[in-house]
N, C-alpha and C. Protein backbone atom coordinates (compact mmCIF):
# COMPACT_ATOMS: atom_id res chain seq x y z
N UNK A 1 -35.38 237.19 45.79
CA UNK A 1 -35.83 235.93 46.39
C UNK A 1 -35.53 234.74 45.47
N UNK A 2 -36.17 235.04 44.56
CA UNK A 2 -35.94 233.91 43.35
C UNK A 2 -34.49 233.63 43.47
N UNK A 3 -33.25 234.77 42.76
CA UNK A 3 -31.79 234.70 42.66
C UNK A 3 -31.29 234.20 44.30
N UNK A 4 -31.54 234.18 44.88
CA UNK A 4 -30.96 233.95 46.46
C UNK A 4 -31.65 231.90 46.28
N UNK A 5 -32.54 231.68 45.75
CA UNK A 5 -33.36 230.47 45.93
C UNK A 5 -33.01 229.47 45.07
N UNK A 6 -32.39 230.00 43.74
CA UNK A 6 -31.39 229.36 42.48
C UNK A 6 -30.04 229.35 43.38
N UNK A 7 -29.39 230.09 43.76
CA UNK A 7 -28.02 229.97 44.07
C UNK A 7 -27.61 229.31 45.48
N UNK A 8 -28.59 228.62 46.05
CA UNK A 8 -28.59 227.79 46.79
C UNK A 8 -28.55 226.61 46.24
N UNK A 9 -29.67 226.53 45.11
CA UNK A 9 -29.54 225.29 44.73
C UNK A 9 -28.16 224.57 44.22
N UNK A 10 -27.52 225.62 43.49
CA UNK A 10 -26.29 225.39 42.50
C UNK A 10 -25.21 225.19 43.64
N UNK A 11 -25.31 225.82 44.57
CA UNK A 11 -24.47 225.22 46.27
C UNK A 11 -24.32 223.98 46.26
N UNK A 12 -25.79 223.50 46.45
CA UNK A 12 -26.09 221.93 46.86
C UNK A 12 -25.68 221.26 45.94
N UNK A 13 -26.02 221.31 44.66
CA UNK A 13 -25.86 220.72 43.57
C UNK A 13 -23.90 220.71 43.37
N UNK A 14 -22.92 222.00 43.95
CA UNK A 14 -21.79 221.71 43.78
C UNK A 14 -21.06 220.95 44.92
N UNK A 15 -21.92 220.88 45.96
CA UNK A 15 -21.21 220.39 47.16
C UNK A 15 -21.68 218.64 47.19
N UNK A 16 -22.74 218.23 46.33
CA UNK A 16 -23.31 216.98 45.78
C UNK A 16 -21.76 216.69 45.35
N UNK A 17 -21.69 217.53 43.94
CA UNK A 17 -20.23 216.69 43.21
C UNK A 17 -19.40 216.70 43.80
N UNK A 18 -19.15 217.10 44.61
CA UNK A 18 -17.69 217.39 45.55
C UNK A 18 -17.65 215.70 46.32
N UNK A 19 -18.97 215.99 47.01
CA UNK A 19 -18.87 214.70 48.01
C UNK A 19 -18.89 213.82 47.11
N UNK A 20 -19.32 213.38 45.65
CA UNK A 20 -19.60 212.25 44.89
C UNK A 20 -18.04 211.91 44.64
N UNK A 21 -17.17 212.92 44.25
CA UNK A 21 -15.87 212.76 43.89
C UNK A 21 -15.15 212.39 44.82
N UNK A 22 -15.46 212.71 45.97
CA UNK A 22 -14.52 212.56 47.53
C UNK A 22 -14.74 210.82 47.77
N UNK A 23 -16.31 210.58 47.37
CA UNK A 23 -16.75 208.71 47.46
C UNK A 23 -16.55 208.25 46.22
N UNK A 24 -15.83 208.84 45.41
CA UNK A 24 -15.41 207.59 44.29
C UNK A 24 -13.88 207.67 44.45
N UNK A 25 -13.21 208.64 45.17
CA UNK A 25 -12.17 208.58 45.15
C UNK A 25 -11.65 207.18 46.07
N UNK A 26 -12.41 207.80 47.07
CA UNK A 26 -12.40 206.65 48.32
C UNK A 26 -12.86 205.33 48.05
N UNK A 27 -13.63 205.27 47.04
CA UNK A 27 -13.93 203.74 46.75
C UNK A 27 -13.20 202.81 45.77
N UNK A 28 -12.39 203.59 44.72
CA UNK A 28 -11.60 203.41 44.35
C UNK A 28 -9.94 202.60 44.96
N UNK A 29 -10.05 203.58 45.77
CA UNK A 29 -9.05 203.38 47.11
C UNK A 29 -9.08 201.92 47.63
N UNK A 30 -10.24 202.07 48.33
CA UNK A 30 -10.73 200.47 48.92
C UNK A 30 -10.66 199.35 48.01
N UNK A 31 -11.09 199.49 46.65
CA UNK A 31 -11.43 198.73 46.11
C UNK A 31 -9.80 197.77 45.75
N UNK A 32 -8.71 198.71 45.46
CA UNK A 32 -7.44 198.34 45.31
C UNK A 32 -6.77 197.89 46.62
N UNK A 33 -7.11 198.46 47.61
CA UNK A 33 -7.18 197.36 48.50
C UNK A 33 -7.62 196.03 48.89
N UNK A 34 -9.04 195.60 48.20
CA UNK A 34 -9.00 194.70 48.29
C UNK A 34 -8.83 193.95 47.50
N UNK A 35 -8.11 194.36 46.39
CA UNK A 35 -7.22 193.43 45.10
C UNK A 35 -6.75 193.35 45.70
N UNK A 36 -5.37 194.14 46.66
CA UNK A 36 -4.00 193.68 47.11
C UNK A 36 -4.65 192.86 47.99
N UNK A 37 -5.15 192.89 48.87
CA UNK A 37 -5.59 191.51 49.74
C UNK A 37 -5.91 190.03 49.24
N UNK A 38 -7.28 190.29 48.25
CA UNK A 38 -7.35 188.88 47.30
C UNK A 38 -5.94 188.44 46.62
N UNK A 39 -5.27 189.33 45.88
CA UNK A 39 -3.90 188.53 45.17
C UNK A 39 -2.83 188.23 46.64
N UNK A 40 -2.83 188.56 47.74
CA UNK A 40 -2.23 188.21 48.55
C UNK A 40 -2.91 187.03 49.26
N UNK A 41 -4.18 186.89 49.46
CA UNK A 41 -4.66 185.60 49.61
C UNK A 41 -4.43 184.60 48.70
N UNK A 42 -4.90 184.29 47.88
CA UNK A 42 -4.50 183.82 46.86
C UNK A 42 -3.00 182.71 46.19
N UNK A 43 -1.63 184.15 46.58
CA UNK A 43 -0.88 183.55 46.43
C UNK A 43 -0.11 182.61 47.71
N UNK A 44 -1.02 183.11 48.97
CA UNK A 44 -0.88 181.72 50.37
C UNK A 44 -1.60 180.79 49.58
N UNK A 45 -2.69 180.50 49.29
CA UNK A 45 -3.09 179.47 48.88
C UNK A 45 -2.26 178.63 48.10
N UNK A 46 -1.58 179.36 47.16
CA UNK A 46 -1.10 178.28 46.09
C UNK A 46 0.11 177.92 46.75
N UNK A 47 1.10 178.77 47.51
CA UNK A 47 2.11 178.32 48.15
C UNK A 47 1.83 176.95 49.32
């Protein structure tokens, strides 16, 4: 019971980092997107 009640946890706890890595990957992502957008705004402006 106990061993079945730990190895659930360590599940959750690996499928936590999984998804944490999957949303920093992805935010990462976005985030360089919206550099390329701001430096593309930006350089309309000055033009």
């Amino acid at each position: 019971q106990e061993q079945k009640q730990s190895r659930t946890i360590g599940e959750r706890v690996g499928s936590l980092e999984s998804q944490l890595r999957a949303g920093s990957a992805l935010a990462v992502s976005l985030s360089r997107q919206q550099l390329k957008q701001q430096k593309a705004m930006t350089t309309k402006q000055i033009k």
